[in-house]
N, C-alpha and C. Protein backbone atom coordinates (compact mmCIF):
# COMPACT_ATOMS: atom_id res chain seq x y z
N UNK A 1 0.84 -1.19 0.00
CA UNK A 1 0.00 0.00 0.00
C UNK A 1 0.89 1.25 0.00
N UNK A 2 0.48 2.00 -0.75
CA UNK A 2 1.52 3.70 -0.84
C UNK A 2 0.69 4.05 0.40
N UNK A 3 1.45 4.81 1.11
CA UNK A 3 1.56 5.20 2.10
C UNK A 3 1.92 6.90 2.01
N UNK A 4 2.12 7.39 0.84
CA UNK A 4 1.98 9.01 0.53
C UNK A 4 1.03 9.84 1.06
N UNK A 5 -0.19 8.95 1.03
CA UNK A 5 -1.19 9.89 1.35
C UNK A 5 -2.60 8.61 1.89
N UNK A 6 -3.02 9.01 3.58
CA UNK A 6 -3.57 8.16 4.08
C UNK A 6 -4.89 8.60 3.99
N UNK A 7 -5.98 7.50 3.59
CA UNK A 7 -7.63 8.30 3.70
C UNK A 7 -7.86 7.65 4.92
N UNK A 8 -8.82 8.61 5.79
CA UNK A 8 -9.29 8.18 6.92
C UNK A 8 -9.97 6.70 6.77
N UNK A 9 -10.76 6.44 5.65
CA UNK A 9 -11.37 5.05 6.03
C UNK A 9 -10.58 4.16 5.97
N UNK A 10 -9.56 4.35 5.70
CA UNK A 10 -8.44 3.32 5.41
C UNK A 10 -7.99 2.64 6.95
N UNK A 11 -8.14 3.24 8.21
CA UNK A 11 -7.47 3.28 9.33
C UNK A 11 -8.52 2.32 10.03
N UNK A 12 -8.14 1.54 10.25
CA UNK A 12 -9.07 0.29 11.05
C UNK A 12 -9.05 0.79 12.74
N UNK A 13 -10.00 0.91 13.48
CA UNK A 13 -10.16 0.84 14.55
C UNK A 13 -8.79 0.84 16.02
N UNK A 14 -8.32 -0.32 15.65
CA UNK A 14 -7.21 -0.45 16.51
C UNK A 14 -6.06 0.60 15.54
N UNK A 15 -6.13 0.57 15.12
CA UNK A 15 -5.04 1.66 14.32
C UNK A 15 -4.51 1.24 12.96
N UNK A 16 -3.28 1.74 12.40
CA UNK A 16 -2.59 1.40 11.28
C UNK A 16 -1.60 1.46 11.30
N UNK A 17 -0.33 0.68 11.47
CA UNK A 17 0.52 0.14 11.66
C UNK A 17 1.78 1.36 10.64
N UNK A 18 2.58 1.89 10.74
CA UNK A 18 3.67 2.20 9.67
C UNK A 18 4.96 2.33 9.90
N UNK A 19 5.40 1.55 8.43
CA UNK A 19 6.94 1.47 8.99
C UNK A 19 7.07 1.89 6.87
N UNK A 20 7.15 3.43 6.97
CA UNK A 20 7.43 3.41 5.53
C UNK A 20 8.72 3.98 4.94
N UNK A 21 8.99 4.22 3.93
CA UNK A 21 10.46 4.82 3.65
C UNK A 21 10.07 5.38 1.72
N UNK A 22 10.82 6.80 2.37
CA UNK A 22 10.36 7.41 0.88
C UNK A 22 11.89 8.04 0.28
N UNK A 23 11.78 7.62 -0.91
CA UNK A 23 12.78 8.25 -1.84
C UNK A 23 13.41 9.93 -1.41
N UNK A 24 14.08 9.99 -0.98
CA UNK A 24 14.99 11.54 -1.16
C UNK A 24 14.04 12.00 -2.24
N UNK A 25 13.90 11.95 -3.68
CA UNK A 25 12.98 12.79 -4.60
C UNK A 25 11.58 13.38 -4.45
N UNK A 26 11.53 12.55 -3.57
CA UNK A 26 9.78 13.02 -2.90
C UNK A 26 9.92 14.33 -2.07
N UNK A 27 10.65 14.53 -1.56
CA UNK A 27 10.50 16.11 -0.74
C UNK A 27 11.33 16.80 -1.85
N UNK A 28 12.52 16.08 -2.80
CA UNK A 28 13.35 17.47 -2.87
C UNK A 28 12.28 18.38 -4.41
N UNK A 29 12.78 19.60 -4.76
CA UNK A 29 12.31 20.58 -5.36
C UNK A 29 10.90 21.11 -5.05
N UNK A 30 10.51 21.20 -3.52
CA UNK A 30 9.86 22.18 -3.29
C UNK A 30 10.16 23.50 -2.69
N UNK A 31 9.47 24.38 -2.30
CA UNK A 31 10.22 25.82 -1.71
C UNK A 31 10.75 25.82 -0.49
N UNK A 32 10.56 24.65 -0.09
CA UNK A 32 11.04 24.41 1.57
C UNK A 32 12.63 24.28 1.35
N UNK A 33 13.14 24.03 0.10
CA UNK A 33 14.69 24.09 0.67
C UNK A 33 15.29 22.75 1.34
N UNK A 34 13.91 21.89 1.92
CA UNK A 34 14.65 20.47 1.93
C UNK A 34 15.32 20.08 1.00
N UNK A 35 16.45 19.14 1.26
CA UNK A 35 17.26 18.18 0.28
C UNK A 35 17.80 17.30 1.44
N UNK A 36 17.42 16.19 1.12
CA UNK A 36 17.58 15.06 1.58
C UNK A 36 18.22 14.18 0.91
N UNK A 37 19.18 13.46 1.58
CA UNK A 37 20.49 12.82 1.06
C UNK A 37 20.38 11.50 1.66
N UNK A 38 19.59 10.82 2.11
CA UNK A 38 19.25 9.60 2.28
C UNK A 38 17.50 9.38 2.39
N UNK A 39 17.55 8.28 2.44
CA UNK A 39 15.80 7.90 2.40
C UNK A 39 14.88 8.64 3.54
N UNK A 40 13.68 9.07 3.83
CA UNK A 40 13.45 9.83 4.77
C UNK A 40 12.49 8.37 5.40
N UNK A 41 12.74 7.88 6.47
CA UNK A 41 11.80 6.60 7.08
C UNK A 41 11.04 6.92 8.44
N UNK A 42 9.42 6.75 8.44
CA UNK A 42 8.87 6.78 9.38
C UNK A 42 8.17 5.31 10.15
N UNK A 43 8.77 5.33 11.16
CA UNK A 43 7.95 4.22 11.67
C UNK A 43 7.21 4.38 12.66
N UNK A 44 5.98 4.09 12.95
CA UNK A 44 5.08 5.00 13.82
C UNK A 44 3.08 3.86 13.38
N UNK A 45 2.25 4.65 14.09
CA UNK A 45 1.04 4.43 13.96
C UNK A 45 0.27 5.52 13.77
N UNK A 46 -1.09 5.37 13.16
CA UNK A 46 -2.02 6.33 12.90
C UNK A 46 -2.96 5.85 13.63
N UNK A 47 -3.99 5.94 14.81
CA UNK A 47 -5.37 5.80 15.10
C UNK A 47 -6.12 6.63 15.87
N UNK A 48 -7.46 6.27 15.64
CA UNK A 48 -8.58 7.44 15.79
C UNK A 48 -8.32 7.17 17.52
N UNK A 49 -8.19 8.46 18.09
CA UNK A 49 -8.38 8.37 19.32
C UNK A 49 -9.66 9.72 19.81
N UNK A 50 -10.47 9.35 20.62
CA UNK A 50 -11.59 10.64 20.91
C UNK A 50 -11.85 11.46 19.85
N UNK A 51 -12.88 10.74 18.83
CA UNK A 51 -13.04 11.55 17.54
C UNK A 51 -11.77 12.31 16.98
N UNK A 52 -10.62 12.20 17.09
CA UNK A 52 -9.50 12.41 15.96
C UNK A 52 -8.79 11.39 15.84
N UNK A 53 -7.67 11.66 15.09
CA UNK A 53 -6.48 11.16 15.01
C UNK A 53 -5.58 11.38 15.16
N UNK A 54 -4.47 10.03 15.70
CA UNK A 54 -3.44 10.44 16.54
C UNK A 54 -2.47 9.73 15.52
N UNK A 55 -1.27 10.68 14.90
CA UNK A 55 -0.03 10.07 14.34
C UNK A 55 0.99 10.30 15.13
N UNK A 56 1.55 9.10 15.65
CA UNK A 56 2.78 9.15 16.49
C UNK A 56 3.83 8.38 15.71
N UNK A 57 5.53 8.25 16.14
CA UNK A 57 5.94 7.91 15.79
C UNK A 57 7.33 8.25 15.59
N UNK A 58 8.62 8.06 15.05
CA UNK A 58 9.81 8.00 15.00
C UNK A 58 9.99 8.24 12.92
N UNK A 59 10.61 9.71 12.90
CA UNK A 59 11.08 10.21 12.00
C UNK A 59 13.22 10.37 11.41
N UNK A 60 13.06 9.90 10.76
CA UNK A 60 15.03 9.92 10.14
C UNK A 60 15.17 9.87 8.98
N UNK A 61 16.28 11.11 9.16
CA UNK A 61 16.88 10.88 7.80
C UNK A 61 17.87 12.08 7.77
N UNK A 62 18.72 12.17 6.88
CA UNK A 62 19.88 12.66 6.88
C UNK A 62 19.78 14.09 5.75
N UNK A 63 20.16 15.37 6.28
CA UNK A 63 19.61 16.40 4.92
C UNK A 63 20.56 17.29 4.57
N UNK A 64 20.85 17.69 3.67
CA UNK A 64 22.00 18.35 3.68
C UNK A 64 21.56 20.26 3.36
N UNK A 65 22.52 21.00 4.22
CA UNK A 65 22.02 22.58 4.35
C UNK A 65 23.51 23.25 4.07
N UNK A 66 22.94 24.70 3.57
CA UNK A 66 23.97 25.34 3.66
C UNK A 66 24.19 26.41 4.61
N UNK A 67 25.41 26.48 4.73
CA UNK A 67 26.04 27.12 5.94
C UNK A 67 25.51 28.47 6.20
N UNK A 68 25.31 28.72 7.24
CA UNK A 68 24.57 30.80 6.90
C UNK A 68 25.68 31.37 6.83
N UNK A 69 27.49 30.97 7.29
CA UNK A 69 28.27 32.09 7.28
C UNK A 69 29.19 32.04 5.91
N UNK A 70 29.50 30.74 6.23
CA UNK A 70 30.38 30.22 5.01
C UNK A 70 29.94 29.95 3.44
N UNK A 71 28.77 29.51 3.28
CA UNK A 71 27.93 29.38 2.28
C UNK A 71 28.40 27.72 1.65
N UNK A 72 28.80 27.14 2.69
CA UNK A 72 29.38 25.24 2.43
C UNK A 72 28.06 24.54 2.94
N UNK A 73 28.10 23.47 1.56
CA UNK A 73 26.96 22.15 1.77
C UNK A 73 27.48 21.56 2.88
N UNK A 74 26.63 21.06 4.12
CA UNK A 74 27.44 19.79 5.14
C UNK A 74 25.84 19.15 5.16
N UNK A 75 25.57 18.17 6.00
CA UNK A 75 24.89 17.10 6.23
C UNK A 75 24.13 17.42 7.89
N UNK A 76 23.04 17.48 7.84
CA UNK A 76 22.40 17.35 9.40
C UNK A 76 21.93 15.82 9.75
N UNK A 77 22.21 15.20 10.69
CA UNK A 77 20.94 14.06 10.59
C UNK A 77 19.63 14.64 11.57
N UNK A 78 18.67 14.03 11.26
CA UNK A 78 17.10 14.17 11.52
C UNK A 78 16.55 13.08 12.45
N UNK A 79 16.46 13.27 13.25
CA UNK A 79 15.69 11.84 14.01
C UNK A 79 14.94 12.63 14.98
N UNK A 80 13.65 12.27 14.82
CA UNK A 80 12.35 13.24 15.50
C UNK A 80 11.44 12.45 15.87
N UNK A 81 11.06 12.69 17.10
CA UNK A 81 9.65 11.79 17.66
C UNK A 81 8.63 12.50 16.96
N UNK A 82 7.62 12.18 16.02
CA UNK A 82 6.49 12.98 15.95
C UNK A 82 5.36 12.59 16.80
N UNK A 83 4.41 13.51 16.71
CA UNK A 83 3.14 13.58 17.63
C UNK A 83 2.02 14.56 16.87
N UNK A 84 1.38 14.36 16.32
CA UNK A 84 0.19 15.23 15.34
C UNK A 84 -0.83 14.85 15.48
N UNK A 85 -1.73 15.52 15.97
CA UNK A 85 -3.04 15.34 16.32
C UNK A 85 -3.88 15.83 14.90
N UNK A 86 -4.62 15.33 14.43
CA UNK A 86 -5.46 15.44 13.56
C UNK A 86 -7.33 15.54 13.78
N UNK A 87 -8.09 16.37 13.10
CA UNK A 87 -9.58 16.37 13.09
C UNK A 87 -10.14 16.44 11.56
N UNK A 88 -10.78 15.89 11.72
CA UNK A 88 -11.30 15.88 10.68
C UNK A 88 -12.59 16.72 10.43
N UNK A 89 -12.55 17.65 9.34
CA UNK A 89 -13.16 18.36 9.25
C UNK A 89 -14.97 18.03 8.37
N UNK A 90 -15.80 18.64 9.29
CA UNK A 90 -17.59 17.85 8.55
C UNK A 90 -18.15 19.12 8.14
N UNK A 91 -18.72 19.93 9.16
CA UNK A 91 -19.85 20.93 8.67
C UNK A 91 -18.70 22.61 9.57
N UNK A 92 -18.70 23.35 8.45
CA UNK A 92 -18.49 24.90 9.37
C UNK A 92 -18.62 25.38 10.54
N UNK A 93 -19.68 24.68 11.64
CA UNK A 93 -19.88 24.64 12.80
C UNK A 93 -18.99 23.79 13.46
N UNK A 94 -19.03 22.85 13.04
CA UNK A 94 -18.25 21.71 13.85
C UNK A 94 -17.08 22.00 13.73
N UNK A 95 -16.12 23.02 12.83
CA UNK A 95 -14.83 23.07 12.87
C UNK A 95 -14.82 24.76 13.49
N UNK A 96 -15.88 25.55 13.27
CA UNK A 96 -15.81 26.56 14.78
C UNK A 96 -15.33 26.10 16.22
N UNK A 97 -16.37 24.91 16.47
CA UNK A 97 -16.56 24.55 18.01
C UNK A 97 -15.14 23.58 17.77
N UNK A 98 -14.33 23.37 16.92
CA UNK A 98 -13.11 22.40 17.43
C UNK A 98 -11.85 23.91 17.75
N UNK A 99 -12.37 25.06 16.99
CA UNK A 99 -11.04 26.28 17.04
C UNK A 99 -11.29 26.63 18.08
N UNK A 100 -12.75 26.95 18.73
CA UNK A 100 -12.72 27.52 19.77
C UNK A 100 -12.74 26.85 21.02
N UNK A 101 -12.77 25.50 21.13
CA UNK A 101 -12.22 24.61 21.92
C UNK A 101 -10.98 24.82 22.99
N UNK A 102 -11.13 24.84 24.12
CA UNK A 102 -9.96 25.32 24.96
C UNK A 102 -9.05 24.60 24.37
N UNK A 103 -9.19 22.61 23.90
CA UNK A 103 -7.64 22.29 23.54
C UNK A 103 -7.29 22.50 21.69
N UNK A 104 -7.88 23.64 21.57
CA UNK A 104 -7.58 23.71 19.95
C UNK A 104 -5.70 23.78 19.52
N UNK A 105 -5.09 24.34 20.57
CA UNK A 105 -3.79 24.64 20.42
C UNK A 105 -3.00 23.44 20.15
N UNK A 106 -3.91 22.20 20.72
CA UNK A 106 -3.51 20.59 20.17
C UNK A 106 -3.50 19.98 19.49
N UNK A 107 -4.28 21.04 18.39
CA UNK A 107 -4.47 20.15 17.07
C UNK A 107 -3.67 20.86 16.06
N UNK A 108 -2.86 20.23 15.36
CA UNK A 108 -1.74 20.48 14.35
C UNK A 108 -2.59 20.43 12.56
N UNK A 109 -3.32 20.15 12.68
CA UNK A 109 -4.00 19.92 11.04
C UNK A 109 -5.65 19.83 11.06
N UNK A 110 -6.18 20.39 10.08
CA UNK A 110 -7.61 19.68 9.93
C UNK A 110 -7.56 19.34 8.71
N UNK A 111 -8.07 17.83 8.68
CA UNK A 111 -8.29 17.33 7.31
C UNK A 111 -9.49 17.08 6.90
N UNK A 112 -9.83 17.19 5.70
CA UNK A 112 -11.22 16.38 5.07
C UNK A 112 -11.32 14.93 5.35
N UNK A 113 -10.93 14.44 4.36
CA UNK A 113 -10.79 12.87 4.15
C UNK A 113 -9.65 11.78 3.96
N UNK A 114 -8.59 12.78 4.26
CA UNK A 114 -7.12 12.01 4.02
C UNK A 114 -6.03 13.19 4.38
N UNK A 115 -4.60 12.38 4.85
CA UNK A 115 -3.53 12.73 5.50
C UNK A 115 -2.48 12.49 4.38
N UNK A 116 -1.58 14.12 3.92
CA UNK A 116 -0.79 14.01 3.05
C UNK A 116 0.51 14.26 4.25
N UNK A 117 0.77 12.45 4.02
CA UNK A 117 2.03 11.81 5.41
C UNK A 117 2.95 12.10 4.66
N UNK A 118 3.86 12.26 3.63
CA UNK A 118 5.26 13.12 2.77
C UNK A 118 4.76 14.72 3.59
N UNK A 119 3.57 15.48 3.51
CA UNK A 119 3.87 16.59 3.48
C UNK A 119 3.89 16.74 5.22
N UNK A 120 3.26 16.42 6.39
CA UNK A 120 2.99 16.17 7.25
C UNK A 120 4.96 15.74 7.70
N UNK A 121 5.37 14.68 7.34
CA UNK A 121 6.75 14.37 7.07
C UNK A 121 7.50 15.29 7.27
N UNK A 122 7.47 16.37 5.93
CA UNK A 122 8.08 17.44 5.32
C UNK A 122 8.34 18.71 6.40
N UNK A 123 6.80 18.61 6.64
CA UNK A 123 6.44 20.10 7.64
C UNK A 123 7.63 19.68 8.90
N UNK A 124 7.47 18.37 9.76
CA UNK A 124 8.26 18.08 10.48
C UNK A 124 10.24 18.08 10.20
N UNK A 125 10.82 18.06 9.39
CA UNK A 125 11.51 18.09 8.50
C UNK A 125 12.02 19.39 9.13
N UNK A 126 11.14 19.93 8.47
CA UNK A 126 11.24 21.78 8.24
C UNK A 126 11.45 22.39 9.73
N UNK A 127 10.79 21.74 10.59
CA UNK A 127 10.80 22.60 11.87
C UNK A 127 12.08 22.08 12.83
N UNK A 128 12.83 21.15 12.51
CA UNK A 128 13.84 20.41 12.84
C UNK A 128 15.48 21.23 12.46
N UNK A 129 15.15 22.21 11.30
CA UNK A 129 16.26 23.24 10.89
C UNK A 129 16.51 24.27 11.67
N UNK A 130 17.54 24.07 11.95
CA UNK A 130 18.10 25.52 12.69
C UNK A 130 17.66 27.13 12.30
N UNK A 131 17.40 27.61 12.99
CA UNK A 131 17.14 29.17 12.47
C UNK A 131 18.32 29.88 11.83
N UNK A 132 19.66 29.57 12.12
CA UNK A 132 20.93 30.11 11.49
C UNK A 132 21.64 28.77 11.70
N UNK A 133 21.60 28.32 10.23
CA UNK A 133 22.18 26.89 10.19
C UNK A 133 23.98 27.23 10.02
N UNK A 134 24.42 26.23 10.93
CA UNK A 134 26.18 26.39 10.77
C UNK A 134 26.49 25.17 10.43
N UNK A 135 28.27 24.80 9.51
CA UNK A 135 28.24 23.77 9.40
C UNK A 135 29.34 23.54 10.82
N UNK A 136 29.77 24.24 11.33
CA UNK A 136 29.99 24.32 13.05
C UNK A 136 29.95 25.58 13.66
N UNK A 137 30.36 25.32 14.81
CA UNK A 137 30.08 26.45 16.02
C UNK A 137 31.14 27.50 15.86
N UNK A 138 31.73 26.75 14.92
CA UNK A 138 33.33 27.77 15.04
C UNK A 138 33.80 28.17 13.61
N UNK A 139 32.55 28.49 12.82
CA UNK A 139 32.55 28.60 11.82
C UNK A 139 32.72 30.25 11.25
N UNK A 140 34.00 30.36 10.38
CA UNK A 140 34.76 31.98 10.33
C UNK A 140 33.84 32.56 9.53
N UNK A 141 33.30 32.06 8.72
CA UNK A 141 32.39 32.48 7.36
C UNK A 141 33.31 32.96 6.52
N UNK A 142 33.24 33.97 5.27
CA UNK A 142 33.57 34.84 4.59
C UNK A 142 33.99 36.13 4.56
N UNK A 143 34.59 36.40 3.88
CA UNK A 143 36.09 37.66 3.82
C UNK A 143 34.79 38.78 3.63
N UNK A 144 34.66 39.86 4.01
CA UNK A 144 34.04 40.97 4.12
C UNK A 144 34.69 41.34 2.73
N UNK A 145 35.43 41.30 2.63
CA UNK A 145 36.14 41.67 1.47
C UNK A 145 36.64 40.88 -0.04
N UNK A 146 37.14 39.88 0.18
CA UNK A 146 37.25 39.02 -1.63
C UNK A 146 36.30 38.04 -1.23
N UNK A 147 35.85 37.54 -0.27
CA UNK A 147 34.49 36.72 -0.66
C UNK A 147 35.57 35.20 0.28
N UNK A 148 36.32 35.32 -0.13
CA UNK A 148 37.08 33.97 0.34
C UNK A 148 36.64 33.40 1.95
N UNK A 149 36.74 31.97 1.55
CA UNK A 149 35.95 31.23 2.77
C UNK A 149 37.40 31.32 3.82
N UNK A 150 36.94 31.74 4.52
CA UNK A 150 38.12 31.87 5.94
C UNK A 150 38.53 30.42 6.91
N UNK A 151 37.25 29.60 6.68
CA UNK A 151 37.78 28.50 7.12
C UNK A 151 38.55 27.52 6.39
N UNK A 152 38.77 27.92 5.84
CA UNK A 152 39.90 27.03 4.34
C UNK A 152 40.99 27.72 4.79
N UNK A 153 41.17 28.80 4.60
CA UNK A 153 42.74 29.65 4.63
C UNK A 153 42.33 30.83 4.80
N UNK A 154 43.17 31.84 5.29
CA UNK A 154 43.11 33.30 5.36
C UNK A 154 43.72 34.07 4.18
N UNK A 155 42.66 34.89 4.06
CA UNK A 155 42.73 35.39 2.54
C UNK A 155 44.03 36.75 2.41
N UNK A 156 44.30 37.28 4.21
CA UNK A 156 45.14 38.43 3.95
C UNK A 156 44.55 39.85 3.83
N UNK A 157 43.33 40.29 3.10
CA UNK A 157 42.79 41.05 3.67
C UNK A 157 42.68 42.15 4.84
N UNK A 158 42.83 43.18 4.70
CA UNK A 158 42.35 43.95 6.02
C UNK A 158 41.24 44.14 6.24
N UNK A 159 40.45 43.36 7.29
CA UNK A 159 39.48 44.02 7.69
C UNK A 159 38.79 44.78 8.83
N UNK A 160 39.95 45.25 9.07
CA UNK A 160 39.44 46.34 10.41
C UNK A 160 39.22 47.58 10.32
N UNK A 161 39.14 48.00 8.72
CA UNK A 161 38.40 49.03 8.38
C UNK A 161 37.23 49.24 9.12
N UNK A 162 36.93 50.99 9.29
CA UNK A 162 35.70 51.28 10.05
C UNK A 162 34.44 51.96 9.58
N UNK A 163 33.65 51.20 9.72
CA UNK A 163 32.75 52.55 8.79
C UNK A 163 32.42 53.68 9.30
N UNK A 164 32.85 54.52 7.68
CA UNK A 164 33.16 55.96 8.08
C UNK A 164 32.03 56.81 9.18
N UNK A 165 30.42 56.38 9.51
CA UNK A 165 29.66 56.66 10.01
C UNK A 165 29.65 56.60 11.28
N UNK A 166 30.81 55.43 11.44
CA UNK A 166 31.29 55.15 13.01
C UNK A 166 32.74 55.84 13.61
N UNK A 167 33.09 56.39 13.13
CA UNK A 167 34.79 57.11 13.34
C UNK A 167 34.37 57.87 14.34
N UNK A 168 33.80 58.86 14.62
CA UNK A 168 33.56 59.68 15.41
C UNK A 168 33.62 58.70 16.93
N UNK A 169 32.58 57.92 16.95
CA UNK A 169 32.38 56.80 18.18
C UNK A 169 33.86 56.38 18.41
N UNK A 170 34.58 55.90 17.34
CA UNK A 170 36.07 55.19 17.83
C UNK A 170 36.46 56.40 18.21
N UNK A 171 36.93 57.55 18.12
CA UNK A 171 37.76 58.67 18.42
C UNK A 171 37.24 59.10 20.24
N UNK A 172 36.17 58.69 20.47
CA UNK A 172 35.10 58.59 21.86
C UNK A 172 35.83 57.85 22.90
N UNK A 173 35.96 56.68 22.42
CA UNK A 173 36.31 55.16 23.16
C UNK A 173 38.01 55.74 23.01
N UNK A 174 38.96 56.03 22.40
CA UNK A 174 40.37 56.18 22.60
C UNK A 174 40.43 57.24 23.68
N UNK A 175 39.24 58.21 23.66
CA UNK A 175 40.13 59.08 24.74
C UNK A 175 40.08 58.81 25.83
């Protein structure tokens, strides 16, 4: 069974079992900027618990980002517990009274009639990236000046030039 995309009737009572694994090509060339460099594999369950659904489960895979200082490809690995609560959506009322629900803040998705598990995947993926990705902590970045990556070699450069807007302030601090 593809496992891309789950319809609710599909999910038997006691639940639905998954242990799937999707091609690297399946996430890469969307705007998210994922690229994934090994298979992305979830193993986990889907079942209806108190009129929703509950996807739990164990997310991996290996992605490769570029550096924010240096501008170098390196490799993150990914290994994420997920937890996504799902509702399914019937009449305009009924999905009022689930927003305005004290535990609405618990529910991560509303669906019609099926769960797109790559994009659901993906979204998780996405929130797993660093806000200023490094390919380390001690990472020099780039020459203010010829562009050259500093963690390779030092380019020679001066850069303790000041901007001219700030001279006044340095002439402050010397006296």
């Amino acid at each position: 069974m593809n496992y891309q995309t789950i319809y609710i009737n599909q999910i038997p009572e006691e639940g639905l079992t998954l242990n799937v694994r999707f091609d690297p090509e399946v996430f890469s060339g969307d705007d998210t900027g994922i690229v994934p460099v090994t298979p992305v594999t979830f193993k986990g369950m889907i079942r209806p618990v108190a009129g929703r659904y509950l996807l739990s489960g164990r997310l991996s895979t290996v992605i490769r980002l570029t550096c924010d200082r240096c501008l170098a490809h390196y490799t993150s690995d990914i290994t994420q517990d997920v937890l996504v609560h799902f509702v399914v959506r019937k009449t305009h009322e009924q999905l009022l009274e689930v927003i305005e629900s004290k535990d609405a803040d618990d529910l991560d998705d509303i669906i019609d009639d099926r769960i797109d598990l790559v994009g659901v995947l993906r979204e998780q993926i996405v929130l797993q990236i660093p806000m200023k990705a490094l390919c380390s902590e001690s990472c020099r970045g780039l020459c203010s000046r010829c562009g050259a990556n500093l963690n390779e070699a030092e380019c020679g450069c001066n850069r303790t030039s000041i901007d001219p807007r700030l001279i006044k302030l340095k002439d402050l601090l010397e006296k």
